[in-house]
N, C-alpha and C. Protein backbone atom coordinates (compact mmCIF):
# COMPACT_ATOMS: atom_id res chain seq x y z
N UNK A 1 -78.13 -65.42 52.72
CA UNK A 1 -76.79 -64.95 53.02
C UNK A 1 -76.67 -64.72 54.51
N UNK A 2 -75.50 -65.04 55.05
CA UNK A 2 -75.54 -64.74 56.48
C UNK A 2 -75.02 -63.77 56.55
N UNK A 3 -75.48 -62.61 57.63
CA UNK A 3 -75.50 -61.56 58.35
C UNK A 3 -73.72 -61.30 58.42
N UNK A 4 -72.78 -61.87 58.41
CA UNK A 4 -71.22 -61.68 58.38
C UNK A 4 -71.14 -61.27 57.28
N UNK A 5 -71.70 -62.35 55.89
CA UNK A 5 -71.30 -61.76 55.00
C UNK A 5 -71.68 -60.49 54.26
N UNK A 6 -72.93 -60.09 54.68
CA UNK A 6 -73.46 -58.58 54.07
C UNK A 6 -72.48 -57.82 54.97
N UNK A 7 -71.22 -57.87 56.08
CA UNK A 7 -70.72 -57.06 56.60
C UNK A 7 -69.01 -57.15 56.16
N UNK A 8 -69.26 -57.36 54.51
CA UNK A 8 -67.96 -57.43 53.85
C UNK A 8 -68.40 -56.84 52.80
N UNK A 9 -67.35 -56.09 52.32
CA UNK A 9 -67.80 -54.96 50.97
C UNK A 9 -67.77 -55.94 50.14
N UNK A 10 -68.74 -55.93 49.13
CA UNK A 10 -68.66 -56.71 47.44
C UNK A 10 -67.23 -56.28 46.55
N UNK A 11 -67.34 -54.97 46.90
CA UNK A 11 -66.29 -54.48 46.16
C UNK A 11 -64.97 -54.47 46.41
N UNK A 12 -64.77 -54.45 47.29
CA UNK A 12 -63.10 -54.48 47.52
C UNK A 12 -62.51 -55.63 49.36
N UNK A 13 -63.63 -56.13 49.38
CA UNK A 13 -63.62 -57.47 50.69
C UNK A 13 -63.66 -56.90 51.73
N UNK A 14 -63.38 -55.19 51.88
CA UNK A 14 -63.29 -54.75 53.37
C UNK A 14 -64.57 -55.13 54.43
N UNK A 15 -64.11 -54.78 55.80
CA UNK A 15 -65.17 -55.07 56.56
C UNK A 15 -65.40 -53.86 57.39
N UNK A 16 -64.23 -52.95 56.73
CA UNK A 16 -64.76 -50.87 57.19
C UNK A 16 -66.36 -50.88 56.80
N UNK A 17 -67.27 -51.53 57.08
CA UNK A 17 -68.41 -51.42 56.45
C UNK A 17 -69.98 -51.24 57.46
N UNK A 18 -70.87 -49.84 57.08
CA UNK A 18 -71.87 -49.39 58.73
C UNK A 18 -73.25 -49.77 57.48
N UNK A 19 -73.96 -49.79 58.43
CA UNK A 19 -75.38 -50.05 57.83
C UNK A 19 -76.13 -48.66 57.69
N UNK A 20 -76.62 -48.28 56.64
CA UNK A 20 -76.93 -47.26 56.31
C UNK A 20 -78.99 -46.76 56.17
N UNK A 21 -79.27 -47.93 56.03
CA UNK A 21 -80.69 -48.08 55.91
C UNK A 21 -80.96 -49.73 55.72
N UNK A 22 -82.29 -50.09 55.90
CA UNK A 22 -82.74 -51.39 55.38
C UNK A 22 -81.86 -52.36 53.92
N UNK A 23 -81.05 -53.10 53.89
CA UNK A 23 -80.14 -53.75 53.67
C UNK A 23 -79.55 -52.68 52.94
N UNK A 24 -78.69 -52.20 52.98
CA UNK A 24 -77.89 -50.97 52.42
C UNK A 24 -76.86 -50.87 53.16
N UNK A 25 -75.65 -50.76 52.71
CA UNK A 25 -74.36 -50.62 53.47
C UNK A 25 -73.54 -49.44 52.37
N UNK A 26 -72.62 -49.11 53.30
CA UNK A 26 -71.28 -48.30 52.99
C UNK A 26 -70.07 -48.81 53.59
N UNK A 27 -68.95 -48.51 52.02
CA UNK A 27 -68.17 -49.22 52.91
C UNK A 27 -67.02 -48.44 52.93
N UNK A 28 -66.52 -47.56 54.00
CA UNK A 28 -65.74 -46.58 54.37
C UNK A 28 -64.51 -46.60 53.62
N UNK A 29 -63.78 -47.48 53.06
CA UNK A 29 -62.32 -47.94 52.45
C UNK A 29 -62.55 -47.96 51.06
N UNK A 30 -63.89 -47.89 50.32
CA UNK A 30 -63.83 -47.70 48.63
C UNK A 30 -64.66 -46.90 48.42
N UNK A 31 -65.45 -46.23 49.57
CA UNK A 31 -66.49 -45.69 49.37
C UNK A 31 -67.73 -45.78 48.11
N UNK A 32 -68.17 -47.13 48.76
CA UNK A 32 -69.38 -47.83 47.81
C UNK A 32 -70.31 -47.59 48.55
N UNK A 33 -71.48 -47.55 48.57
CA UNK A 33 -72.82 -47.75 48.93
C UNK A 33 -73.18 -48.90 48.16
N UNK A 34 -73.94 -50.23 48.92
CA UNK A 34 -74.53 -51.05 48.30
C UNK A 34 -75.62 -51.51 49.00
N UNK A 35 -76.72 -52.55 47.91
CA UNK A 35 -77.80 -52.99 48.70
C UNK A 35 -77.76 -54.25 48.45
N UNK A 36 -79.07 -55.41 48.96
CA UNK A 36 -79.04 -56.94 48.67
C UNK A 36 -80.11 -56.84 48.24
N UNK A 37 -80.85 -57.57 47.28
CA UNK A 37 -81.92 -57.66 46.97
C UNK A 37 -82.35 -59.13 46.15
N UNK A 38 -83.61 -59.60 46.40
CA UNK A 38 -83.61 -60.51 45.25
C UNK A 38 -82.97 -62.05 46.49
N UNK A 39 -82.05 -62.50 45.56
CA UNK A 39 -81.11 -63.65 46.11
C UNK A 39 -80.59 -63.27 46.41
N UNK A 40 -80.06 -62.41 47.34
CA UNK A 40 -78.80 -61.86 47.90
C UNK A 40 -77.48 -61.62 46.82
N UNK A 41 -78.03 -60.87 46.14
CA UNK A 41 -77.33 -60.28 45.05
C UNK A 41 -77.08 -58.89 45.19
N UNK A 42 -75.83 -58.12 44.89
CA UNK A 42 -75.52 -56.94 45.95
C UNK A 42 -75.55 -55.95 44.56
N UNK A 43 -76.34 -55.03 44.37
CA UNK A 43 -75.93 -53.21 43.15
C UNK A 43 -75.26 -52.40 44.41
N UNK A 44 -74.28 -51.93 43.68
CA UNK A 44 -73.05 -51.00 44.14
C UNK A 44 -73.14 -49.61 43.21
N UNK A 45 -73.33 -48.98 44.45
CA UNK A 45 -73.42 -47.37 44.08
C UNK A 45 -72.12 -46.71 44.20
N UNK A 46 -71.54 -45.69 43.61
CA UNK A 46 -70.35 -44.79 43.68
C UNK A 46 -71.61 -43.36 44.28
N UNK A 47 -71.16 -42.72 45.59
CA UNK A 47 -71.88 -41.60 46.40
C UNK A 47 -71.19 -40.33 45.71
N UNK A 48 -72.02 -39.33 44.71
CA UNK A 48 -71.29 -38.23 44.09
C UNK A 48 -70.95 -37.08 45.06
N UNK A 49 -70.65 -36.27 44.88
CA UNK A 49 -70.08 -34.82 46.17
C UNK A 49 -71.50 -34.38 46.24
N UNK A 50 -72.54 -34.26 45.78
CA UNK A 50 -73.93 -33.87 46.37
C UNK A 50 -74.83 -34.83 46.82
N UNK A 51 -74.18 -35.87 47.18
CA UNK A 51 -74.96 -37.26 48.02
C UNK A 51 -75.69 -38.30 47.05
N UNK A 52 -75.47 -38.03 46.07
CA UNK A 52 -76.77 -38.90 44.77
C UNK A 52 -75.81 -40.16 44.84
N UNK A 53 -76.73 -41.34 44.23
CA UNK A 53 -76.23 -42.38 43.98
C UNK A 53 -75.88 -42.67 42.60
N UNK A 54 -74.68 -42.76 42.07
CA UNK A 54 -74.89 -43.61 40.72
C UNK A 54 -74.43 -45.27 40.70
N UNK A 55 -75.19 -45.70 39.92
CA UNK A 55 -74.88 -47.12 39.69
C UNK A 55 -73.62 -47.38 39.71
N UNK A 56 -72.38 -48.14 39.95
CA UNK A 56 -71.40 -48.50 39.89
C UNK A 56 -71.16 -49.65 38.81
């Protein structure tokens, strides 16, 4: 995957999107957390009010 496209949300196409750790993004406009893993295949987290991740 090229480097542009991990800087577009999976979830909703925005590009409000900061790097958060080793392939891990957030994306400020749906507030997802996601990672790439594998084939460049993206799991999307929903961030709860005490910072935890749940699966999306």
């Amino acid at each position: 995957m090229k480097g542009c496209e991990k800087m577009k949300c999976p979830a909703c196409g925005s590009r409000a999107v900061g790097k958060v750790g080793a392939d891990q993004y957030y994306c400020w406009d749906c507030f997802v957390e996601y990672q790439y893993y594998g084939n460049n295949q993206a799991k999307l987290y929903m961030v709860e009010e005490d910072g935890s991740l749940v699966e999306y």
